[in-house]
PDB file of N, CA and C in Angstrom:
ATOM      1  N   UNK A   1    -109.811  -2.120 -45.820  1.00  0.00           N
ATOM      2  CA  UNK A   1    -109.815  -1.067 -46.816  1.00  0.00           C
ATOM      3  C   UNK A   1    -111.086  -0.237 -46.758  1.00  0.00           C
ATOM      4  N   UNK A   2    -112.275  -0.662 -46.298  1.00  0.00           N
ATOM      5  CA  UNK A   2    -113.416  -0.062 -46.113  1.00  0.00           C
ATOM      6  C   UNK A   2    -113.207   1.333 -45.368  1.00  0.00           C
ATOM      7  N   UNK A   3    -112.972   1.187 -44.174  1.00  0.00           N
ATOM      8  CA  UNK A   3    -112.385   1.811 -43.344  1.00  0.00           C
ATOM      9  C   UNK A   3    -111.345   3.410 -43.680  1.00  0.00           C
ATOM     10  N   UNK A   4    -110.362   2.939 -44.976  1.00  0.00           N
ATOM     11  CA  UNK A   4    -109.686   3.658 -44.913  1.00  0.00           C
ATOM     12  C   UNK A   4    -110.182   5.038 -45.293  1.00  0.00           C
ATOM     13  N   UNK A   5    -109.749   6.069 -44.757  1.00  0.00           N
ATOM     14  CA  UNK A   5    -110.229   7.567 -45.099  1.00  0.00           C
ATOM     15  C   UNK A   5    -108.836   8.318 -45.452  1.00  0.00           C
ATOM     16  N   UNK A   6    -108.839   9.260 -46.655  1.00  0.00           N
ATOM     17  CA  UNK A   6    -107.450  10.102 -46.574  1.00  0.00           C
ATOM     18  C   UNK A   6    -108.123  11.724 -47.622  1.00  0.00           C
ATOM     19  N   UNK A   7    -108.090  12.203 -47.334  1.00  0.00           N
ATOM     20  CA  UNK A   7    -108.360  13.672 -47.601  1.00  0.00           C
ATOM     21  C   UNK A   7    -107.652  14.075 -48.929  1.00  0.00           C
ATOM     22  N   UNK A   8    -108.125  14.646 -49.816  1.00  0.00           N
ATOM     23  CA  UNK A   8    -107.420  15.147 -51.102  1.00  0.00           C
ATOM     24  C   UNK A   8    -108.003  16.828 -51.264  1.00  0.00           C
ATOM     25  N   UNK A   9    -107.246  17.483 -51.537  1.00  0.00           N
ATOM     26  CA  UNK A   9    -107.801  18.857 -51.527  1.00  0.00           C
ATOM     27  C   UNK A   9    -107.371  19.229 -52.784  1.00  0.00           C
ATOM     28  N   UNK A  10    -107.876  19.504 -53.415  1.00  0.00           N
ATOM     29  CA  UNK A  10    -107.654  20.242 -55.281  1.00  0.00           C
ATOM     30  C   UNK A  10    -107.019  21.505 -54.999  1.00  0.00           C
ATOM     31  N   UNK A  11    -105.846  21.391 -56.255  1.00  0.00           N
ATOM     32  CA  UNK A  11    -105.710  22.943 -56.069  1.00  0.00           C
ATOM     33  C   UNK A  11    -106.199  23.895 -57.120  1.00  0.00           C
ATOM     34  N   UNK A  12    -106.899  23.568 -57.934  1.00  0.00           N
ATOM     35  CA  UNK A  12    -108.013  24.030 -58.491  1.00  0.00           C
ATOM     36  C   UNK A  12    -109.124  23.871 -58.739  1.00  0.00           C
ATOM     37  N   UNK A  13    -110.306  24.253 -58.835  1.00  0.00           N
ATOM     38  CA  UNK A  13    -111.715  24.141 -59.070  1.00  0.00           C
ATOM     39  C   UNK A  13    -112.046  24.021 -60.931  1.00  0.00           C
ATOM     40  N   UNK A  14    -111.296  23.742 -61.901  1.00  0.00           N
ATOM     41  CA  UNK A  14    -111.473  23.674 -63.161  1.00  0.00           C
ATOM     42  C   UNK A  14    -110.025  23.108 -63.752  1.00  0.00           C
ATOM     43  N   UNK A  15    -109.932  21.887 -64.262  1.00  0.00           N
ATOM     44  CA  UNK A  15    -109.345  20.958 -65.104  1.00  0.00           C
ATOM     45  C   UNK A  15    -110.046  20.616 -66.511  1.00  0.00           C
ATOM     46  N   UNK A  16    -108.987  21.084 -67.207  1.00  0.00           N
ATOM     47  CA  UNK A  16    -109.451  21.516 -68.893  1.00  0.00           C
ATOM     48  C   UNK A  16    -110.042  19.515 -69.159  1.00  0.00           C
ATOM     49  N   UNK A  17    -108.445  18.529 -68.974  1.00  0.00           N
ATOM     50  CA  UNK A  17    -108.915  17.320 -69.238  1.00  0.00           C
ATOM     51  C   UNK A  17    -108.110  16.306 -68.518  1.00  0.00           C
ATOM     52  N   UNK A  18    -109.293  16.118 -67.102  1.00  0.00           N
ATOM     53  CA  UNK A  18    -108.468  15.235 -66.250  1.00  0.00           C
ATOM     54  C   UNK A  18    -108.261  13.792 -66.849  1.00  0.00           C
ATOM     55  N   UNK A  19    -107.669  13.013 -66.469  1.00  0.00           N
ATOM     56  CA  UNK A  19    -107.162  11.469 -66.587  1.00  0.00           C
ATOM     57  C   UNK A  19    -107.113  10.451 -65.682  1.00  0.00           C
ATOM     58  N   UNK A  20    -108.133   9.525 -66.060  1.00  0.00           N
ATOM     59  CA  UNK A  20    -108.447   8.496 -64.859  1.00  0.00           C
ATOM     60  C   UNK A  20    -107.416   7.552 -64.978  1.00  0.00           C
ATOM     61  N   UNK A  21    -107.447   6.957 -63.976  1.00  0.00           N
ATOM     62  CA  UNK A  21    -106.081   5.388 -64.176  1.00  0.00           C
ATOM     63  C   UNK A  21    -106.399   4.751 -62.932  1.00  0.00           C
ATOM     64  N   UNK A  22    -105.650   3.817 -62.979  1.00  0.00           N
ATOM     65  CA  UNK A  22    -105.823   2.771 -61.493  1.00  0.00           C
ATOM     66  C   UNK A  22    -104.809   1.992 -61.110  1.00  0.00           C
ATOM     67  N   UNK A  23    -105.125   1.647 -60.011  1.00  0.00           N
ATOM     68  CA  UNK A  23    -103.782   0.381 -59.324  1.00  0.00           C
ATOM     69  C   UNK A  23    -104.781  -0.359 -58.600  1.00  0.00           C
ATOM     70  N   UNK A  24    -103.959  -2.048 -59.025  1.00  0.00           N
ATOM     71  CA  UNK A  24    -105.041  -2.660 -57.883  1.00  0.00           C
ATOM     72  C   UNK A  24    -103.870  -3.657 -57.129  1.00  0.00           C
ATOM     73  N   UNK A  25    -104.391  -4.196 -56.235  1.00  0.00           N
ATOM     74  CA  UNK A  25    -103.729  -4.659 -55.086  1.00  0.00           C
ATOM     75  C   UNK A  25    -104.687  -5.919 -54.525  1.00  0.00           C
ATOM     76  N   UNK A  26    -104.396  -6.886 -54.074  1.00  0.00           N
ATOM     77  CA  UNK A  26    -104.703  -7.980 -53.052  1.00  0.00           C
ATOM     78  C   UNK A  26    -104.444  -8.370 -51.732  1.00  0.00           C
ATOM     79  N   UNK A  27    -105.877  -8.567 -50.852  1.00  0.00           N
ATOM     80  CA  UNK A  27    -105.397  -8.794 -49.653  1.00  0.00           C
ATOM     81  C   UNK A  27    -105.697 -10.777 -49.326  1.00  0.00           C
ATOM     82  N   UNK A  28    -105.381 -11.262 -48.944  1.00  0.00           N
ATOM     83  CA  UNK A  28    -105.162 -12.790 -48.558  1.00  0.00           C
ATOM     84  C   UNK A  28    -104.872 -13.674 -50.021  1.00  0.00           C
ATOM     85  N   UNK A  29    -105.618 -13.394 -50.786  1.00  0.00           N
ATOM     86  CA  UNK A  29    -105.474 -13.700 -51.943  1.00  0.00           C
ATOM     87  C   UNK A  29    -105.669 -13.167 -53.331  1.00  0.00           C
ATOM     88  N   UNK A  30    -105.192 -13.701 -54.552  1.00  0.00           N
ATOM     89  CA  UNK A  30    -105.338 -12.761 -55.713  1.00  0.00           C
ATOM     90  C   UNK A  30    -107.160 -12.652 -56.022  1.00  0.00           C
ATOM     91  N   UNK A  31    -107.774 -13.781 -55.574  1.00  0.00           N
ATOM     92  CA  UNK A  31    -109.492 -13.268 -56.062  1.00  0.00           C
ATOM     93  C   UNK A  31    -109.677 -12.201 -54.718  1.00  0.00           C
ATOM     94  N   UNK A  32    -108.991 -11.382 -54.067  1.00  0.00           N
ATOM     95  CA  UNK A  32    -109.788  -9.972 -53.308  1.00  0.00           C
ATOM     96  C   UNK A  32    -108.863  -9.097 -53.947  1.00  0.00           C
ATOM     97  N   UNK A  33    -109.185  -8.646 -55.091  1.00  0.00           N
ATOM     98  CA  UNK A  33    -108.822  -7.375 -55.644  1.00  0.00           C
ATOM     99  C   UNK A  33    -109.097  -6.041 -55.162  1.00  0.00           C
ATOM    100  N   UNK A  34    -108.793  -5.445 -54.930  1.00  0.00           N
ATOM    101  CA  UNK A  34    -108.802  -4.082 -54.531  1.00  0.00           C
ATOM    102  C   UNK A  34    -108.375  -2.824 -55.431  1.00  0.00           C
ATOM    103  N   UNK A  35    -109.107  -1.988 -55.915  1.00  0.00           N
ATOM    104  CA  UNK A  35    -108.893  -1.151 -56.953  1.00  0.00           C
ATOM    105  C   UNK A  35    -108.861   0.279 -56.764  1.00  0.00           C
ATOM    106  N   UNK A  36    -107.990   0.775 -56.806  1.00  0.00           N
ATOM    107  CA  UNK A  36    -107.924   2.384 -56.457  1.00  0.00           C
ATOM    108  C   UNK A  36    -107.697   3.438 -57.841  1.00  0.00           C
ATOM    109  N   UNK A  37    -109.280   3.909 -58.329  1.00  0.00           N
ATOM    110  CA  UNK A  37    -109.039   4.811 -59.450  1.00  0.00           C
ATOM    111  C   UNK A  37    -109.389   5.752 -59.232  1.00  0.00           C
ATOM    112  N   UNK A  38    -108.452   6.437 -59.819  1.00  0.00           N
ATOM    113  CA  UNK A  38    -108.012   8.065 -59.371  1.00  0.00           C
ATOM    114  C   UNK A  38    -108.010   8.546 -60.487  1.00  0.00           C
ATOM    115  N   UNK A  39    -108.473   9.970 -60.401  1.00  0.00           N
ATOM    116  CA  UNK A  39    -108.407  10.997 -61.669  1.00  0.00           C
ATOM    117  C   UNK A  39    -107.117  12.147 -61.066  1.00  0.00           C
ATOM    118  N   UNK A  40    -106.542  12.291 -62.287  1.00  0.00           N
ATOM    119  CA  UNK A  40    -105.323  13.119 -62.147  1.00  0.00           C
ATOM    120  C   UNK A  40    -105.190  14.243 -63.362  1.00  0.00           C
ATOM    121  N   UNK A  41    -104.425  15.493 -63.075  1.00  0.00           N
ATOM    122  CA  UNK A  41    -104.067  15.954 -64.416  1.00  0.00           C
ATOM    123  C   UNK A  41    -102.681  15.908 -64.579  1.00  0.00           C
ATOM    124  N   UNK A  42    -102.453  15.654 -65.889  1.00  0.00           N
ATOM    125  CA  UNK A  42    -101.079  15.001 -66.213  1.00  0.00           C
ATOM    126  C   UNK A  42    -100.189  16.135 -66.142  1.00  0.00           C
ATOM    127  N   UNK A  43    -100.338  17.443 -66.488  1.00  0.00           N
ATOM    128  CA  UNK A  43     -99.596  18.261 -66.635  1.00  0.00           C
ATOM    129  C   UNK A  43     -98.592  18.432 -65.022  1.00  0.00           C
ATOM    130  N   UNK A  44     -99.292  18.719 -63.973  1.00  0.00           N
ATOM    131  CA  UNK A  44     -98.697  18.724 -62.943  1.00  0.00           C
ATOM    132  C   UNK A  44     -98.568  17.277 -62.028  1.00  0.00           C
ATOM    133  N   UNK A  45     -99.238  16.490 -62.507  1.00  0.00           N
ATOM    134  CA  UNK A  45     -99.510  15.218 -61.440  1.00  0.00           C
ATOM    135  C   UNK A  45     -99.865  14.897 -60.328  1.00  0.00           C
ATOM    136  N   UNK A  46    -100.737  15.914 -60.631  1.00  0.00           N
ATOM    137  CA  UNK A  46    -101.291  16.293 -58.965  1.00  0.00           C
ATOM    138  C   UNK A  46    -102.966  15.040 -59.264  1.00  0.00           C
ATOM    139  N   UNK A  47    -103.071  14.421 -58.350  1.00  0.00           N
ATOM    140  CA  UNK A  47    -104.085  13.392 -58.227  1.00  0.00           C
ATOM    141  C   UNK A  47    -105.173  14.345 -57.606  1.00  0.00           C
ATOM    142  N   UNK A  48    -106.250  14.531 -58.325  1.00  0.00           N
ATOM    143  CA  UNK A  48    -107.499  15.268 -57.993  1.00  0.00           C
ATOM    144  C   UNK A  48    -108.371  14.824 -56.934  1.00  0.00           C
ATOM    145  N   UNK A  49    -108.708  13.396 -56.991  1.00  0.00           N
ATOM    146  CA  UNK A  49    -109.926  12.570 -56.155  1.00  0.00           C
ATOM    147  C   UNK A  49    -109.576  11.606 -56.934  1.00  0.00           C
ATOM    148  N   UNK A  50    -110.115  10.685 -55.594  1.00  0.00           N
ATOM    149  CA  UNK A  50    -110.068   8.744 -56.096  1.00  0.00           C
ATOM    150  C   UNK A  50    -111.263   8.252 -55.325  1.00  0.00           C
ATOM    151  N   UNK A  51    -111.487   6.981 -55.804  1.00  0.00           N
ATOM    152  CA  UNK A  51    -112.308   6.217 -55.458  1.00  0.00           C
ATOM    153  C   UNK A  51    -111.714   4.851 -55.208  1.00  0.00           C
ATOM    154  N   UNK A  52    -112.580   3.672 -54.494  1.00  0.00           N
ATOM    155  CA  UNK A  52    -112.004   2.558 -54.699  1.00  0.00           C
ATOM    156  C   UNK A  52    -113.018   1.691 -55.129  1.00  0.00           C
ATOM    157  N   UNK A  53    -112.658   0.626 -55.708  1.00  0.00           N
ATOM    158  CA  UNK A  53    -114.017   0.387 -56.441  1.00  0.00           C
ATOM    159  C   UNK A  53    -113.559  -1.116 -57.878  1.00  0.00           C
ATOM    160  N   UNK A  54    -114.519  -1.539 -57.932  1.00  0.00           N
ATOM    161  CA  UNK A  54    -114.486  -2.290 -59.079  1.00  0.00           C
ATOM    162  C   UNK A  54    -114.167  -1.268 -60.329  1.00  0.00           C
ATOM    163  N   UNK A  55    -113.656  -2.273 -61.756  1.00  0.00           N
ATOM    164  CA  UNK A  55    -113.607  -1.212 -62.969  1.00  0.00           C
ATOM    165  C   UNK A  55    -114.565  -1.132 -63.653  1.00  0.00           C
ATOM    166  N   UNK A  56    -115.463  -0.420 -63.380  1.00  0.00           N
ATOM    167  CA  UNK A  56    -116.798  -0.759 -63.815  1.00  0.00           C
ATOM    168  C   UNK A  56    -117.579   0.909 -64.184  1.00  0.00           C
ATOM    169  N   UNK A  57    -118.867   1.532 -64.672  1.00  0.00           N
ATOM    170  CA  UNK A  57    -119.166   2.266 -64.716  1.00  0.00           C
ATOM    171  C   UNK A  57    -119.499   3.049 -63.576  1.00  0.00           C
ATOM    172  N   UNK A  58    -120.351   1.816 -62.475  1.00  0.00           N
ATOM    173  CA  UNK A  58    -120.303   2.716 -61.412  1.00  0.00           C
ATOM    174  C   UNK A  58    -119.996   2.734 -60.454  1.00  0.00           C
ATOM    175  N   UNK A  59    -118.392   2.107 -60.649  1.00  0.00           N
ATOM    176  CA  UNK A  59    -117.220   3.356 -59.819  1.00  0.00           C
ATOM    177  C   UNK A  59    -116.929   4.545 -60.548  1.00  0.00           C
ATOM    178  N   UNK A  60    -116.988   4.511 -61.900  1.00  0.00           N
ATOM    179  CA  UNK A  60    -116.552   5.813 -62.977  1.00  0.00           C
ATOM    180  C   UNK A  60    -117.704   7.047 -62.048  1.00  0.00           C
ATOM    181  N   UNK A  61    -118.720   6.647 -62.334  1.00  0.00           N
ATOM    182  CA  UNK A  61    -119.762   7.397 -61.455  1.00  0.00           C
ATOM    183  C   UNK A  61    -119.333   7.568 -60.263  1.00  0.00           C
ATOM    184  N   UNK A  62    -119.071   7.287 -59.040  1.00  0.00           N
ATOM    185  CA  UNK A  62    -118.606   7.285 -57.802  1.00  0.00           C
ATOM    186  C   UNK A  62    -117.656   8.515 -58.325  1.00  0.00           C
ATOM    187  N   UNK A  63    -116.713   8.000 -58.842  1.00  0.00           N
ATOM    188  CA  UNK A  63    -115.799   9.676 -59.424  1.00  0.00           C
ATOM    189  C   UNK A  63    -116.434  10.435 -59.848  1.00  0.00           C
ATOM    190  N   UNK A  64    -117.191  10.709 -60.615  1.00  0.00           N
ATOM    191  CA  UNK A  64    -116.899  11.475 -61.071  1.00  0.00           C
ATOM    192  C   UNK A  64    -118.514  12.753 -60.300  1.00  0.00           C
ATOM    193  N   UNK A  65    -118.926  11.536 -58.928  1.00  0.00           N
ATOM    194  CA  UNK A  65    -119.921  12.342 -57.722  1.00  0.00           C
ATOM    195  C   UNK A  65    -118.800  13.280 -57.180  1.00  0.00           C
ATOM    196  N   UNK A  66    -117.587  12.614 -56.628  1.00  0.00           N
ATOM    197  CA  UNK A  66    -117.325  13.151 -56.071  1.00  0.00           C
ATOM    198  C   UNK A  66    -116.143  14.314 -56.739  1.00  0.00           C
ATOM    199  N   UNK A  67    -115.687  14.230 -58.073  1.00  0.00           N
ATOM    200  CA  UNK A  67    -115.288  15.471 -58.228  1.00  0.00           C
ATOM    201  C   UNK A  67    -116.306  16.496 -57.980  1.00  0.00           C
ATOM    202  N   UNK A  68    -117.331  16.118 -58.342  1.00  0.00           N
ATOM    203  CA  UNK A  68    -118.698  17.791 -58.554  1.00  0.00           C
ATOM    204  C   UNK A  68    -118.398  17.638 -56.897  1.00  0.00           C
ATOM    205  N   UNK A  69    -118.516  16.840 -55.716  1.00  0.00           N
ATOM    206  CA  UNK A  69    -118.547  16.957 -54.679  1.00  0.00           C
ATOM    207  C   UNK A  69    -117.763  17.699 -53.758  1.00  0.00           C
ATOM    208  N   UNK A  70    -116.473  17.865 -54.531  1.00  0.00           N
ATOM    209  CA  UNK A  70    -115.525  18.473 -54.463  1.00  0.00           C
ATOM    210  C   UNK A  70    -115.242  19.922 -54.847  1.00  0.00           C
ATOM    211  N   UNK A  71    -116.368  20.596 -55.863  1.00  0.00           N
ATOM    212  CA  UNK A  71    -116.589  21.541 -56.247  1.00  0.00           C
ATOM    213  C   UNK A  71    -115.419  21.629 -57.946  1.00  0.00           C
ATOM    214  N   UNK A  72    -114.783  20.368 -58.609  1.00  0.00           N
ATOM    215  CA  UNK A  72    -114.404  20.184 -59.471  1.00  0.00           C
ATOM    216  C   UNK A  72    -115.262  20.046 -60.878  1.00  0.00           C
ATOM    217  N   UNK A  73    -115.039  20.920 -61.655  1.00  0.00           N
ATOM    218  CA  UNK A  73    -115.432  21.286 -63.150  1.00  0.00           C
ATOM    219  C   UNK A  73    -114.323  20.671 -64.029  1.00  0.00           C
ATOM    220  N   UNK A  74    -114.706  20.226 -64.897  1.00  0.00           N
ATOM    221  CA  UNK A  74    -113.576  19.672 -66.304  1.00  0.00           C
ATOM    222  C   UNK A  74    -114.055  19.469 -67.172  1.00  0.00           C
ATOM    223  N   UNK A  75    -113.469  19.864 -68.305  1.00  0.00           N
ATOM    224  CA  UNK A  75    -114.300  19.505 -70.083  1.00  0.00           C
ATOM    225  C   UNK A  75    -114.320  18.237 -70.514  1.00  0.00           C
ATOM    226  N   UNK A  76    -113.464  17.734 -70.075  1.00  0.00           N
ATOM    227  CA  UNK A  76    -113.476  15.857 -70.501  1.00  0.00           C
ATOM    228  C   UNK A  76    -112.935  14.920 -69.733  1.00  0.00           C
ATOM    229  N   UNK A  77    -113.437  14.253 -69.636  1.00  0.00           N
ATOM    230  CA  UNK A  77    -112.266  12.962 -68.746  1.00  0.00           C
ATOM    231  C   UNK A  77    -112.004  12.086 -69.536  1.00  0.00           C
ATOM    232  N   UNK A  78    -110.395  11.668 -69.466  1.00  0.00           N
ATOM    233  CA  UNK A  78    -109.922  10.503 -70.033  1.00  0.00           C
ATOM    234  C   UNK A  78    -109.875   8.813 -69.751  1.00  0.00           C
ATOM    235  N   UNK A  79    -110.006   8.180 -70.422  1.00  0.00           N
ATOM    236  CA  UNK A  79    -109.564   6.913 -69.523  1.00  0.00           C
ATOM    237  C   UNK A  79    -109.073   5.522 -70.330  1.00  0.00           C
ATOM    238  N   UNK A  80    -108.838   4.627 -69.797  1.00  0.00           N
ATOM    239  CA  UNK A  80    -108.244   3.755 -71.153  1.00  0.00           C
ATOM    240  C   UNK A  80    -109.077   2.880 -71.160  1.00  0.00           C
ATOM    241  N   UNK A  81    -110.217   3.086 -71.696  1.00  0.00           N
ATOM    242  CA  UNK A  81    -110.936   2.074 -72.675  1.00  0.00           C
ATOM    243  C   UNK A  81    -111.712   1.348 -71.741  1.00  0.00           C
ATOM    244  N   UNK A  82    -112.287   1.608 -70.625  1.00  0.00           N
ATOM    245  CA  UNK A  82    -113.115   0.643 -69.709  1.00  0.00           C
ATOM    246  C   UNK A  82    -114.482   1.544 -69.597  1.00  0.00           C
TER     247      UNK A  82
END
C-alpha cells in the first residue's frame, strides 16, 4: 500500500463544505489496518483528495496539506467526530 500512487484532479478550486469519511481494509490480518480518508463534496460526489493514514489528527493534517497542495480552498470541513 505504500507504494500505491493514483492521481485525483478537482474539478474545482473552492468547496463551500467538504466532507471527510473513510474505509479501512486489512492485509494478512485484522491488526494491519489500512485506512483510506478522503474528503468529498456531497452534493456531486465527486472525492476531492485522500490520504491513507491512521484516524488520527495527523492524517486530518496530511489532508488537509494536500488539499491547499492541490490548490483547494473550503469554508469548513466536516467529519464524524474523530
Amino acid at each position: 500500500m505504500v507504494n500505491f500512487h493514483y492521481a485525483i484532479t478537482p474539478r474545482k478550486s473552492y468547496y463551500e463544505r467538504p466532507e471527510t469519511d473513510e474505509f479501512w481494509t486489512y492485509v494478512g490480518n485484522k491488526g494491519k489496518k489500512y485506512r483510506l480518508i478522503y474528503a468529498y463534496e456531497r452534493q456531486s460526489d465527486e472525492i476531492v483528495a485522500y490520504v491513507w493514514g491512521k484516524q488520527d489528527l495527523k492524517t486530518a493534517k496530511r489532508l488537509r496539506k494536500k488539499l491547499f497542495k492541490l490548490g483547494i480552498s473550503f469554508g469548513c470541513i466536516f467529519t464524524d467526530d474523530w
